[in-house]
Each structure stands twice: as structure tokens, then as C-alpha cells.
N, C-alpha and C. Protein backbone atom coordinates (compact mmCIF):
# COMPACT_ATOMS: atom_id res chain seq x y z
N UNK A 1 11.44 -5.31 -7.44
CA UNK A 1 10.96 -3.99 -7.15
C UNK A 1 9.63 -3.76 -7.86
N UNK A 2 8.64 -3.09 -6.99
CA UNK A 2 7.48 -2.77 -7.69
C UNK A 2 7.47 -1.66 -8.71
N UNK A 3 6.82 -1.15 -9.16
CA UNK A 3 6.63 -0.06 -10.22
C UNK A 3 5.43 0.31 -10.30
N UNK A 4 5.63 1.27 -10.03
CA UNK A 4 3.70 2.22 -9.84
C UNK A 4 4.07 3.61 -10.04
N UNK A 5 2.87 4.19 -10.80
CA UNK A 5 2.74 5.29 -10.66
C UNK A 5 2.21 6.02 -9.49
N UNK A 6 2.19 6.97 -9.13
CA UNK A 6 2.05 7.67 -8.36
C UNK A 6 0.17 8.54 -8.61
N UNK A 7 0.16 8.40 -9.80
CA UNK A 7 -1.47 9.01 -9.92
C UNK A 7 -2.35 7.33 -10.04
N UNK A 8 -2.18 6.10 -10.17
CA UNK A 8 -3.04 4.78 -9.70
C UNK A 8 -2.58 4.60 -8.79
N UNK A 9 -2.09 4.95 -8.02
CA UNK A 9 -1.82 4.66 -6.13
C UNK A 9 -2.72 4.12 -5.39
N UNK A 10 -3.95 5.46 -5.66
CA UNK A 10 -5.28 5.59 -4.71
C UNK A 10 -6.65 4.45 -5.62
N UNK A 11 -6.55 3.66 -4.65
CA UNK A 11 -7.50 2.63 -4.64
C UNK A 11 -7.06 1.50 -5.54
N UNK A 12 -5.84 0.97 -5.64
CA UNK A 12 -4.97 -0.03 -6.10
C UNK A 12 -5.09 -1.29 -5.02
N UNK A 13 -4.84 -2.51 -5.48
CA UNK A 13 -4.98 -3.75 -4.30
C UNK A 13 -3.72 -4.18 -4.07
N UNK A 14 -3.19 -4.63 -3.16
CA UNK A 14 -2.11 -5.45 -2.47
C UNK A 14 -2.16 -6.53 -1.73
N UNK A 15 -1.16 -7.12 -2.25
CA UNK A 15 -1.25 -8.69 -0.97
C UNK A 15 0.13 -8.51 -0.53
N UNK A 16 0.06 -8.79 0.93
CA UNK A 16 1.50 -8.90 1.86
C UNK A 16 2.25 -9.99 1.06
N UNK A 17 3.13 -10.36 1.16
CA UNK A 17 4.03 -11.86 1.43
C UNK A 17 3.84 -12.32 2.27
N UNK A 18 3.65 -11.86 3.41
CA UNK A 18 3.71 -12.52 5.15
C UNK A 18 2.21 -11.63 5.65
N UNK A 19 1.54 -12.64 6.53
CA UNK A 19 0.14 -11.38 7.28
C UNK A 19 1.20 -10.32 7.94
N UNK A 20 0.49 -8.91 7.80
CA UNK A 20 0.41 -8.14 8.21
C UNK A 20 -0.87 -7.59 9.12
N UNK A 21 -0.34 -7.63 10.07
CA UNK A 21 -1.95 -7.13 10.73
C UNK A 21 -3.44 -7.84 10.79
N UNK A 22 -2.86 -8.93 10.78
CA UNK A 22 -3.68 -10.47 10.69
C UNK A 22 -4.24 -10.92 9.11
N UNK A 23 -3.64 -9.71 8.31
CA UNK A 23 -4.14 -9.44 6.77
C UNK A 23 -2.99 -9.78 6.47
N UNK A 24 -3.77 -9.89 4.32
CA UNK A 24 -2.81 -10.25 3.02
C UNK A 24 -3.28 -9.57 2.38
N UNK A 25 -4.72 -8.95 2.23
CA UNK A 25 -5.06 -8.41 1.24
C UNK A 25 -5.59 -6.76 1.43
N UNK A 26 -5.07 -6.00 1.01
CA UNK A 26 -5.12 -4.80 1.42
C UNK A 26 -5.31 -3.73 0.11
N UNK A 27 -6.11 -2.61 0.46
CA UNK A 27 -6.19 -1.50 -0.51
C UNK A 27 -5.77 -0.29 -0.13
N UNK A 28 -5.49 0.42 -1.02
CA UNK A 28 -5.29 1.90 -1.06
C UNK A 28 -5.75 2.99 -0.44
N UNK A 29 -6.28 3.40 0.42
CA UNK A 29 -7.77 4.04 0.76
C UNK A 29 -7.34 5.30 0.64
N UNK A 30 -5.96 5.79 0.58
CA UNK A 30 -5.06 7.05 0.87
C UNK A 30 -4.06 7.98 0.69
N UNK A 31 -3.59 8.54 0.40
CA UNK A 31 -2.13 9.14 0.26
C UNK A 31 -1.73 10.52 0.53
N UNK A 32 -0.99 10.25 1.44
CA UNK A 32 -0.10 11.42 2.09
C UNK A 32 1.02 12.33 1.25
N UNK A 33 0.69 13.60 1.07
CA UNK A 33 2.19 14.00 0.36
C UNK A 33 2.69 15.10 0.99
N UNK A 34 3.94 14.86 0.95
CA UNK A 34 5.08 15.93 1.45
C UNK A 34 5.13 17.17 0.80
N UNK A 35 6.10 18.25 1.39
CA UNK A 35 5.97 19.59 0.80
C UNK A 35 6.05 19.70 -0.40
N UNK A 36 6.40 18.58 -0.98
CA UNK A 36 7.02 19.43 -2.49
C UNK A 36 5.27 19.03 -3.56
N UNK A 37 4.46 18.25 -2.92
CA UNK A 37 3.08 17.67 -3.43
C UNK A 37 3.23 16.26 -3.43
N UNK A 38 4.30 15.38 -3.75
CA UNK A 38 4.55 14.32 -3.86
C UNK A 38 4.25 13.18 -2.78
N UNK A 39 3.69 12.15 -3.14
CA UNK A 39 3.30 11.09 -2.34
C UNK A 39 4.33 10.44 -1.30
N UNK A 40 4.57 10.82 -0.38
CA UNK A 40 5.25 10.11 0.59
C UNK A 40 4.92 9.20 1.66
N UNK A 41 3.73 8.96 1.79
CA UNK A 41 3.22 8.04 2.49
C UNK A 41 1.89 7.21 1.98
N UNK A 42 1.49 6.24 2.51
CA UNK A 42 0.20 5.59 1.61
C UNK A 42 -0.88 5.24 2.92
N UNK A 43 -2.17 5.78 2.77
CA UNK A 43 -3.17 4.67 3.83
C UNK A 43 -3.28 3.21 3.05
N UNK A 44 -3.15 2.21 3.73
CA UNK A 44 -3.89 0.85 3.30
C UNK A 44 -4.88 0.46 4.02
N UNK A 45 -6.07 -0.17 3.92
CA UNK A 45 -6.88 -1.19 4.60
C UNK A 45 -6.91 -2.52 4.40
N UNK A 46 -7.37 -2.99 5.72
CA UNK A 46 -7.22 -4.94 5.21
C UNK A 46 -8.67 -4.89 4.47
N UNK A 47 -9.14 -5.61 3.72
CA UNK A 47 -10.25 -6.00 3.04
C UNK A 47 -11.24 -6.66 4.19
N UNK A 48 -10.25 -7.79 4.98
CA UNK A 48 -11.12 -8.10 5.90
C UNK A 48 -11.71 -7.76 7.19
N UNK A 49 -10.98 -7.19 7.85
CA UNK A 49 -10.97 -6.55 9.02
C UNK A 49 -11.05 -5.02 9.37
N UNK A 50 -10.83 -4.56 7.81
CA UNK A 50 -11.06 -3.10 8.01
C UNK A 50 -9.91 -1.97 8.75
N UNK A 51 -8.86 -2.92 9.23
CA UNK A 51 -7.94 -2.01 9.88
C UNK A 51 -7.02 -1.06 8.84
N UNK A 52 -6.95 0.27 9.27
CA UNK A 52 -6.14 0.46 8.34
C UNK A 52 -4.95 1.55 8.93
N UNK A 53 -3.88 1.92 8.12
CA UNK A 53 -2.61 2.17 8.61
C UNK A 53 -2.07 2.88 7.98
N UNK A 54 -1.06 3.40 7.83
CA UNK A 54 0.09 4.09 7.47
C UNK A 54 1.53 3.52 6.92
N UNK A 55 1.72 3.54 5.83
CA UNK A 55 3.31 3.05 5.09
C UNK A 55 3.81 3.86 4.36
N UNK A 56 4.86 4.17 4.48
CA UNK A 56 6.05 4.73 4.09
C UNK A 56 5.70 4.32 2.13
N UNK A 57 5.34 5.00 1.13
CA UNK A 57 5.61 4.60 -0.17
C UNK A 57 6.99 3.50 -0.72
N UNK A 58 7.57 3.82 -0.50
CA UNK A 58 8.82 3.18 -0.62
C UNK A 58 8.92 1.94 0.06
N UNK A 59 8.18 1.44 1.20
CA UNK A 59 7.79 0.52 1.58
C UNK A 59 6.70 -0.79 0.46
N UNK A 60 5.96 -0.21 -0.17
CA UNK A 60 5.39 -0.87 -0.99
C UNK A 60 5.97 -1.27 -2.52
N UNK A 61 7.25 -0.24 -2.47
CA UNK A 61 8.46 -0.59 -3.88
C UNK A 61 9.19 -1.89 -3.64
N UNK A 62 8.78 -2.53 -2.33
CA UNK A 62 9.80 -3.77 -1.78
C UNK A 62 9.03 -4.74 -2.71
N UNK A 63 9.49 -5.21 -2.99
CA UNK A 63 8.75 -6.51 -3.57
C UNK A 63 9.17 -8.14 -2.66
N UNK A 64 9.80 -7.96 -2.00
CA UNK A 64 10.53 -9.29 -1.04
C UNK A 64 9.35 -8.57 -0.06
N UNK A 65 8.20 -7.46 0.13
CA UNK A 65 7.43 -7.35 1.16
C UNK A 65 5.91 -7.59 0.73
N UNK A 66 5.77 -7.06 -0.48
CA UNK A 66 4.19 -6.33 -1.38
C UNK A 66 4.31 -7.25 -2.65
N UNK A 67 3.15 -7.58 -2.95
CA UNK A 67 2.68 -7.63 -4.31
C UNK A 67 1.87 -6.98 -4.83
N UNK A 68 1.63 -6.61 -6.00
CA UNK A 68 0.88 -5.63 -6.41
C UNK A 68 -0.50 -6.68 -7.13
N UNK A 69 -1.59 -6.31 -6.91
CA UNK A 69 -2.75 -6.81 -7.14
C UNK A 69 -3.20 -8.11 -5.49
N UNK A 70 -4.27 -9.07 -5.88
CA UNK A 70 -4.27 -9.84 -5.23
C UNK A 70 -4.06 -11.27 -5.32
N UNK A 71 -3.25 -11.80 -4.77
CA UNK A 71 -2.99 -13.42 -5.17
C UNK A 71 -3.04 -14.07 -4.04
């Protein structure tokens, strides 16, 4: 399981386990929060391609999915 705070969220690096979206290496560009203020969703971008998307926070706590930094 990952471990992050919630205030270094925005503009943090990630690498998939598996391509995602023809990407591995992805950043932060974003974050969505629900009523109560809290982060419930994250933008990422690929580094290379520029695409970027929408994930569920809790999605990036997977660690069998995300790594945190880039490797």
C-alpha cells in the first residue's frame, strides 16, 4: 500500500506497473475534492504523450498498480 499525504499529492511522480495509456510515467497535474474538501479524485499526465486523465485516489493507494516516484 502506498502512503501519501494528501497536501504532496499535487505535482508528485508515478510509474504504472503495467503501461497505462501507452505510459509508465506519470504526474500529478490535479486534484478533485468532494463535499467534505477532501481529495477524492487525482488528474495524472503521461510525461510522454501528454495524455491526461482521471483516478479515483484510492486507486493510486494500490501498490500491486502505482509506484510512487519514477523507476
Amino acid at each position: 500500500m502506498n502512503v501519501f499525504s494528501s497536501k504532496d499529492l499535487l505535482l508528485s511522480k508515478w510509474t504504472s506497473n503495467a503501461a497505462f495509456h501507452d505510459e509508465t510515467h506519470f504526474v500529478v497535474t490535479g486534484t478533485l475534492t468532494d463535499g467534505k474538501g477532501e481529495i477524492s479524485r487525482v488528474v495524472l499526465q503521461g510525461v510522454h504523450n501528454r495524455h491526461t486523465f482521471e483516478l479515483e485516489r484510492e486507486t493510486l493507494e494500490d501498490s500491486d498498480l502505482w509506484r510512487m516516484g519514477w523507476r
